[in-house]
N, C-alpha and C. Protein backbone atom coordinates (compact mmCIF):
# COMPACT_ATOMS: atom_id res chain seq x y z
N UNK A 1 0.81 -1.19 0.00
CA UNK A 1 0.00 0.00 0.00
C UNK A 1 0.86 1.26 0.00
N UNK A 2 2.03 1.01 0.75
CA UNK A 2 2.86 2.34 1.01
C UNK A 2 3.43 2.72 -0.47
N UNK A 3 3.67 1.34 -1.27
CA UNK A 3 4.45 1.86 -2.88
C UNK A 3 3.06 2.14 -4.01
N UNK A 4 2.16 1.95 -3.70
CA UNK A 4 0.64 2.75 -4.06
C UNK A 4 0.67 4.27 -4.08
N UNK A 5 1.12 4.43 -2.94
CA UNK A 5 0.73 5.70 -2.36
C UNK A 5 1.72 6.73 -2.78
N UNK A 6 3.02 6.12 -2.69
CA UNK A 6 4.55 6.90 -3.19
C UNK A 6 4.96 6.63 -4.63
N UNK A 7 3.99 6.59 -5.24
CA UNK A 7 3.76 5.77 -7.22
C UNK A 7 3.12 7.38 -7.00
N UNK A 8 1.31 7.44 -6.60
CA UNK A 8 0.25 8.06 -6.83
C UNK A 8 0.81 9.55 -6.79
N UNK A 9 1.28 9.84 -5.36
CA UNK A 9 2.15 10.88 -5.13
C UNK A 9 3.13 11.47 -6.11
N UNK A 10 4.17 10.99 -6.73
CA UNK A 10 5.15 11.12 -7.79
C UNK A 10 4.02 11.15 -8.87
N UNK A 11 3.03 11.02 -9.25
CA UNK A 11 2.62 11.01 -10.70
C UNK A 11 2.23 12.51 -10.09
N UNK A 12 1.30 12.75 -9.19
CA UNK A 12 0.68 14.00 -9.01
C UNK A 12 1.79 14.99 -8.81
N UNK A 13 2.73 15.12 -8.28
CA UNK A 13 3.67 15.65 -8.06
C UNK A 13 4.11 15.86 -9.46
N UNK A 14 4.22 15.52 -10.96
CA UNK A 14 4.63 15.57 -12.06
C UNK A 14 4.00 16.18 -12.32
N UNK A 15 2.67 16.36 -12.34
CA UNK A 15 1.21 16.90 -13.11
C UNK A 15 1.22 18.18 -12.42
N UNK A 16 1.28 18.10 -11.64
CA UNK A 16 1.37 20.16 -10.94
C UNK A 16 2.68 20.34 -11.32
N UNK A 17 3.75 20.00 -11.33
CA UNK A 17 4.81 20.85 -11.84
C UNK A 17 4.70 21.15 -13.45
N UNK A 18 4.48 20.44 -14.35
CA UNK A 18 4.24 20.45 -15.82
C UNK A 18 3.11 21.59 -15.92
N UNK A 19 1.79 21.75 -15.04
CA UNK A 19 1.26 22.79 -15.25
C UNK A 19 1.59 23.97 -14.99
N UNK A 20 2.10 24.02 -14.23
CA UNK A 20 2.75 24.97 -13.11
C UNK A 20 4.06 25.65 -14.18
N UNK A 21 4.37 25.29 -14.72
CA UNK A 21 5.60 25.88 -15.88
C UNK A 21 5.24 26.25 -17.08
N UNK A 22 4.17 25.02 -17.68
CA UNK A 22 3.61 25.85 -18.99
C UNK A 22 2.86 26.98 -18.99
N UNK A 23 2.01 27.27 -17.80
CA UNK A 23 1.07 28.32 -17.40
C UNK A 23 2.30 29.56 -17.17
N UNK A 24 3.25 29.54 -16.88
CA UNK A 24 4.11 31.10 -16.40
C UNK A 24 5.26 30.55 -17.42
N UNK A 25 5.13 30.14 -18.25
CA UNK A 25 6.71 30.23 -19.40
C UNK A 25 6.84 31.54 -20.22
N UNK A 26 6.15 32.68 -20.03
CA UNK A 26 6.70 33.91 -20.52
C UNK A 26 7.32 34.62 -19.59
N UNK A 27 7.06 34.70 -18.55
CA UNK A 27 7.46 34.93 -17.25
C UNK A 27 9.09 34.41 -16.51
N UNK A 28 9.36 32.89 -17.10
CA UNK A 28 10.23 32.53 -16.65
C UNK A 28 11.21 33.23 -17.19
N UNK A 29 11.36 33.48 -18.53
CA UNK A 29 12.46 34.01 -19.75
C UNK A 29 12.13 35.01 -20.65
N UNK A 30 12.84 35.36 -21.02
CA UNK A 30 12.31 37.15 -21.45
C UNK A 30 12.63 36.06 -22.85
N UNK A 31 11.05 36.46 -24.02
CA UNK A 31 11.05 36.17 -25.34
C UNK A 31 11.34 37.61 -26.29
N UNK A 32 12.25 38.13 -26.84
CA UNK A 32 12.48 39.22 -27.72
C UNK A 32 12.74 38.49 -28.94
N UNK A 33 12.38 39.38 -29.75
CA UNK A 33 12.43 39.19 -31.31
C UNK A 33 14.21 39.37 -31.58
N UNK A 34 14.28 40.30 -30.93
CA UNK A 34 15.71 41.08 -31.50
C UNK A 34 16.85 40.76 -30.54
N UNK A 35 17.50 39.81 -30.26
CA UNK A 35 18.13 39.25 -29.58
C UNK A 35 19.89 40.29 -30.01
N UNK A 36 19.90 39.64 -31.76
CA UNK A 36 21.40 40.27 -32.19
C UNK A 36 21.43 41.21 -32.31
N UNK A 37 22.52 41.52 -33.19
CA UNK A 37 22.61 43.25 -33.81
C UNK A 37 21.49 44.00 -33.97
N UNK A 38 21.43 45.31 -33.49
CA UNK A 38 20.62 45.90 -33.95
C UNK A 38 21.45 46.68 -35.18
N UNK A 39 20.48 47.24 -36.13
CA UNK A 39 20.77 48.12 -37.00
C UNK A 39 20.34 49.55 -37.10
N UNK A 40 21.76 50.80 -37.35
CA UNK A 40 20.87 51.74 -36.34
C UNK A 40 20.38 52.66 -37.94
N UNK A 41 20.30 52.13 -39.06
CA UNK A 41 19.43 52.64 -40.01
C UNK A 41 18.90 51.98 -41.51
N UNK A 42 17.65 52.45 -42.26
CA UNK A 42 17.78 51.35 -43.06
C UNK A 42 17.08 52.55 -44.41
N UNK A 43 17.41 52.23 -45.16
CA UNK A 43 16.84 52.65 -46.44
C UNK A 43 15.37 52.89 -46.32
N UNK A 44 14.66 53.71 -46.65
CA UNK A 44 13.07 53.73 -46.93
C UNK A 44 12.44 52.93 -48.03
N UNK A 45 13.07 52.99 -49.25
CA UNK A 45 12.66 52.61 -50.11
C UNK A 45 12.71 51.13 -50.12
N UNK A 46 13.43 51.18 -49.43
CA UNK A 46 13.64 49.27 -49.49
C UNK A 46 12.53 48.47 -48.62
N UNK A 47 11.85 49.53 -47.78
CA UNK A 47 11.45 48.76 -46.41
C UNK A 47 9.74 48.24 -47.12
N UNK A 48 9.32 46.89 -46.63
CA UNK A 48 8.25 46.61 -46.89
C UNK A 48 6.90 46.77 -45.69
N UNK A 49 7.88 46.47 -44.46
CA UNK A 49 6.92 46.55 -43.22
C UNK A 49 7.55 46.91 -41.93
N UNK A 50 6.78 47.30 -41.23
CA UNK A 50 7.55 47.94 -40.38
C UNK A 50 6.78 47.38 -39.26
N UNK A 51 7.09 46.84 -37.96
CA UNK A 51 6.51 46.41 -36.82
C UNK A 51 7.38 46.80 -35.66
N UNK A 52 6.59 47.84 -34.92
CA UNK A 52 7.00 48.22 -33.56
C UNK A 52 6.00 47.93 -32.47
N UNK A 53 7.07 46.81 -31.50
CA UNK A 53 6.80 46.59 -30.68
C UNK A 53 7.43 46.82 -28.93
N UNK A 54 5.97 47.46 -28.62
CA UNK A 54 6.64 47.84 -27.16
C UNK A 54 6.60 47.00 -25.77
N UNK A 55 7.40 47.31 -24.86
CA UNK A 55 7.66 46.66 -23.58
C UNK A 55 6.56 45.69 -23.48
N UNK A 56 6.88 44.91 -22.92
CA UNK A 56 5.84 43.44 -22.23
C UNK A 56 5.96 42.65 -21.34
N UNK A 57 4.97 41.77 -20.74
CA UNK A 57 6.07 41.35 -19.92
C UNK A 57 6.81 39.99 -20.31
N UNK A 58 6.50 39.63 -21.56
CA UNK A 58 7.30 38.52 -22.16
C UNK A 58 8.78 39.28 -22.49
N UNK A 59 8.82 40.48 -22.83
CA UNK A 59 10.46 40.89 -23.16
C UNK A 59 10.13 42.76 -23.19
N UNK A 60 11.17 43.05 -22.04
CA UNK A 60 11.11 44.61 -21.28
C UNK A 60 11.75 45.24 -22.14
N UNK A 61 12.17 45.19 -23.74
CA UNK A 61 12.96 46.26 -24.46
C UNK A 61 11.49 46.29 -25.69
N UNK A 62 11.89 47.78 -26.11
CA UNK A 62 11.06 48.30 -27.43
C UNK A 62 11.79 47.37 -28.14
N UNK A 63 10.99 47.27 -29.35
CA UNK A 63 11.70 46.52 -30.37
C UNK A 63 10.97 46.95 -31.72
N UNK A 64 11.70 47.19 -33.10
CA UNK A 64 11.52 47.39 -34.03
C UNK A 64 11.60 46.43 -35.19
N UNK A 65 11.04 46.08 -35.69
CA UNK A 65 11.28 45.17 -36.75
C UNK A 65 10.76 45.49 -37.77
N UNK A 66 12.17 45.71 -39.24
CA UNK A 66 11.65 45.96 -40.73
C UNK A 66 11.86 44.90 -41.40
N UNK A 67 10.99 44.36 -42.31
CA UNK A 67 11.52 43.75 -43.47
C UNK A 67 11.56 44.56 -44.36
N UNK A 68 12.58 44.65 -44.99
CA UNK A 68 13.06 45.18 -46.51
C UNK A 68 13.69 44.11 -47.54
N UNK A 69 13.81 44.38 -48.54
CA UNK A 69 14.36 43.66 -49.92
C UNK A 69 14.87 44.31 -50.42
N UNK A 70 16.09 43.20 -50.07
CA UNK A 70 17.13 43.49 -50.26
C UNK A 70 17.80 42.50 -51.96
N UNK A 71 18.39 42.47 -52.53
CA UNK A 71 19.26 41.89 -53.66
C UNK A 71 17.88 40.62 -54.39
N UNK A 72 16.95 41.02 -54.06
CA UNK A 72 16.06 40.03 -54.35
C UNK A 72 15.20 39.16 -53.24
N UNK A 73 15.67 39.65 -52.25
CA UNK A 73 15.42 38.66 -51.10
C UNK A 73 14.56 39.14 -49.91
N UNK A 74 13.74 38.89 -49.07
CA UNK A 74 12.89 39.71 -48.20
C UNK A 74 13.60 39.60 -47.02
N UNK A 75 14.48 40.36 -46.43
CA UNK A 75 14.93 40.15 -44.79
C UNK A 75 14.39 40.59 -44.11
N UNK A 76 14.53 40.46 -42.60
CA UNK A 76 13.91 40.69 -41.46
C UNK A 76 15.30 41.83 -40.90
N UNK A 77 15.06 42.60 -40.36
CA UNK A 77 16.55 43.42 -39.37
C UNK A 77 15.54 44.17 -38.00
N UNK A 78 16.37 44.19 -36.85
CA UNK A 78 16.00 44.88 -36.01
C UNK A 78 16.76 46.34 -36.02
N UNK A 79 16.15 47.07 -36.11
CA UNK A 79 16.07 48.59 -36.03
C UNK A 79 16.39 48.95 -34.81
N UNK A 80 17.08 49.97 -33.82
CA UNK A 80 17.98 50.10 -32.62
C UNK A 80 16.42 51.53 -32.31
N UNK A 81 16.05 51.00 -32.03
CA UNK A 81 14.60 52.15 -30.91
C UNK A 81 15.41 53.45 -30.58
N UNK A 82 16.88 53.77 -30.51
CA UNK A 82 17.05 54.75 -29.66
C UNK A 82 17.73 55.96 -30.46
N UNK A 83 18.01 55.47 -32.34
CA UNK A 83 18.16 56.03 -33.32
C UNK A 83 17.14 57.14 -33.58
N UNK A 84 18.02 57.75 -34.88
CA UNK A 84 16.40 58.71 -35.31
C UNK A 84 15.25 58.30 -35.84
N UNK A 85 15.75 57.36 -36.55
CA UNK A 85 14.57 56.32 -37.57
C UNK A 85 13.66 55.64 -36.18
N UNK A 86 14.65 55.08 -35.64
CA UNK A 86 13.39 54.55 -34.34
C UNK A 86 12.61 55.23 -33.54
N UNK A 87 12.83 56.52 -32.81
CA UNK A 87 12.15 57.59 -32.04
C UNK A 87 10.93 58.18 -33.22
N UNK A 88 11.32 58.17 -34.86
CA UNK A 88 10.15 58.56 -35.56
C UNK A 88 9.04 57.48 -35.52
N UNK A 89 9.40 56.11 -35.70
CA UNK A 89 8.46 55.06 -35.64
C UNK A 89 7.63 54.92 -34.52
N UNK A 90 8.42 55.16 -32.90
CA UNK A 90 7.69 55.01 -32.01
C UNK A 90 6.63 56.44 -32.03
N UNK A 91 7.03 57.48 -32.27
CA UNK A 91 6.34 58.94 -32.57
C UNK A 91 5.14 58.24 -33.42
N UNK A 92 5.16 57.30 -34.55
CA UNK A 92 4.24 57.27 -35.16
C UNK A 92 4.18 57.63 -36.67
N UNK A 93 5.18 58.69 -36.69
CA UNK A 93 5.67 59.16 -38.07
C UNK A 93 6.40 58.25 -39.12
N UNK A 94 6.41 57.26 -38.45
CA UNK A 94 7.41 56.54 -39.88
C UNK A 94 8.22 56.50 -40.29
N UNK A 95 8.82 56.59 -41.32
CA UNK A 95 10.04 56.33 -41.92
C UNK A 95 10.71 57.20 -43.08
N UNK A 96 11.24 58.28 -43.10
CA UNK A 96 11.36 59.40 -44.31
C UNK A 96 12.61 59.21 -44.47
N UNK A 97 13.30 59.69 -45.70
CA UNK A 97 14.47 59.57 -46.17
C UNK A 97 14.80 61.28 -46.19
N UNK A 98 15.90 62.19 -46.35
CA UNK A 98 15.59 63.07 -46.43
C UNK A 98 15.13 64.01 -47.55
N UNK A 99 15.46 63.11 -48.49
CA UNK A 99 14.82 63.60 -50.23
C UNK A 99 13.16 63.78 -50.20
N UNK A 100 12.43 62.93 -49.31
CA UNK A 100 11.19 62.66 -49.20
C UNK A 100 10.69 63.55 -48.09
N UNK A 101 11.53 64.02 -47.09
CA UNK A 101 11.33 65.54 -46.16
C UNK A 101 10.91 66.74 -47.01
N UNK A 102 11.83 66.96 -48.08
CA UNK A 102 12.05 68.10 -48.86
C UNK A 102 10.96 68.30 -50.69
N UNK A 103 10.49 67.32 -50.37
CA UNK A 103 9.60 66.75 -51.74
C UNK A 103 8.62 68.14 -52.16
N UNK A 104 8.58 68.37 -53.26
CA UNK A 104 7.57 69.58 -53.87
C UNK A 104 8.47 71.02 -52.95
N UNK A 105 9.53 71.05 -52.72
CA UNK A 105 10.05 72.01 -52.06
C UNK A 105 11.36 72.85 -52.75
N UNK A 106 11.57 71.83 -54.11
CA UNK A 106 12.90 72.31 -54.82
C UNK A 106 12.92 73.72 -55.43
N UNK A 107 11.49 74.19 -55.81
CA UNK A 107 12.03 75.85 -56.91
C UNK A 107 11.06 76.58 -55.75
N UNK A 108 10.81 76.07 -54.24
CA UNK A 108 10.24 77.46 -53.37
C UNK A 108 11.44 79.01 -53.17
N UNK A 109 12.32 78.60 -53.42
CA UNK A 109 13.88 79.63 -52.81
C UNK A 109 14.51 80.21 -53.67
N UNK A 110 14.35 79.50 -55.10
CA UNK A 110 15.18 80.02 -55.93
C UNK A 110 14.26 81.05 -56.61
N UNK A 111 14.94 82.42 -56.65
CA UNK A 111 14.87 83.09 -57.60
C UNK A 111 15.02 82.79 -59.26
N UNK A 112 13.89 83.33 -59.88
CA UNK A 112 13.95 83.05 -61.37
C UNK A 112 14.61 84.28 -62.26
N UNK A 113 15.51 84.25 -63.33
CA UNK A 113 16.21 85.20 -63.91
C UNK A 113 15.52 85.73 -64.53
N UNK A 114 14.05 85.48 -64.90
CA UNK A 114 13.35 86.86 -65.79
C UNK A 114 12.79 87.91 -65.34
């Protein structure tokens, strides 16, 4: 009866710990997208999508993520949040190049010779 009881025990004892870990596994380990390098800028024209994501409690850093296409190919890069390109994304503003700041702005200054 006693190896009944110390069998029954050890199975239950398995079954609350297995729940007990899958229920708080974001909690145990911080999940971030952007583990490596960040990159602290990226082309506009290249970029296809842009995903900013903020603090959580699965992983306590902002994080930026562009895919752009590149040589034919669609990559993923993390963007460095603390750049200019990143402070515009978290702002909301997006992503400008500075040719695209200045757009419809080229003959406001110049004087014309006639």
């Amino acid at each position: 009866m006693d190896r009944r009881v110390l069998t029954l025990f050890c199975i239950l004892l398995c079954v609350l710990t297995l729940t007990q870990s899958t229920g708080q596994r974001g909690s145990a380990f911080q999940r971030c997208f952007c583990l490596d390098r960040l990159v602290k800028g990226v082309n506009p024209k290249l970029v296809i999508e842009v995903k900013y994501i903020p603090p959580s409690p699965s992983c306590s850093k902002k994080e930026i993520i562009i895919r752009q296409k590149r040589k034919g190919q669609v990559k993923s890069v993390c963007l460095d949040p603390n750049t200019e390109q990143g402070r515009r994304i978290q702002k909301g503003k997006g992503l400008q190049n500075k040719q695209q700041k200045f757009r419809g702005q080229k003959g406001k200054n110049v004087k014309s010779g006639h």
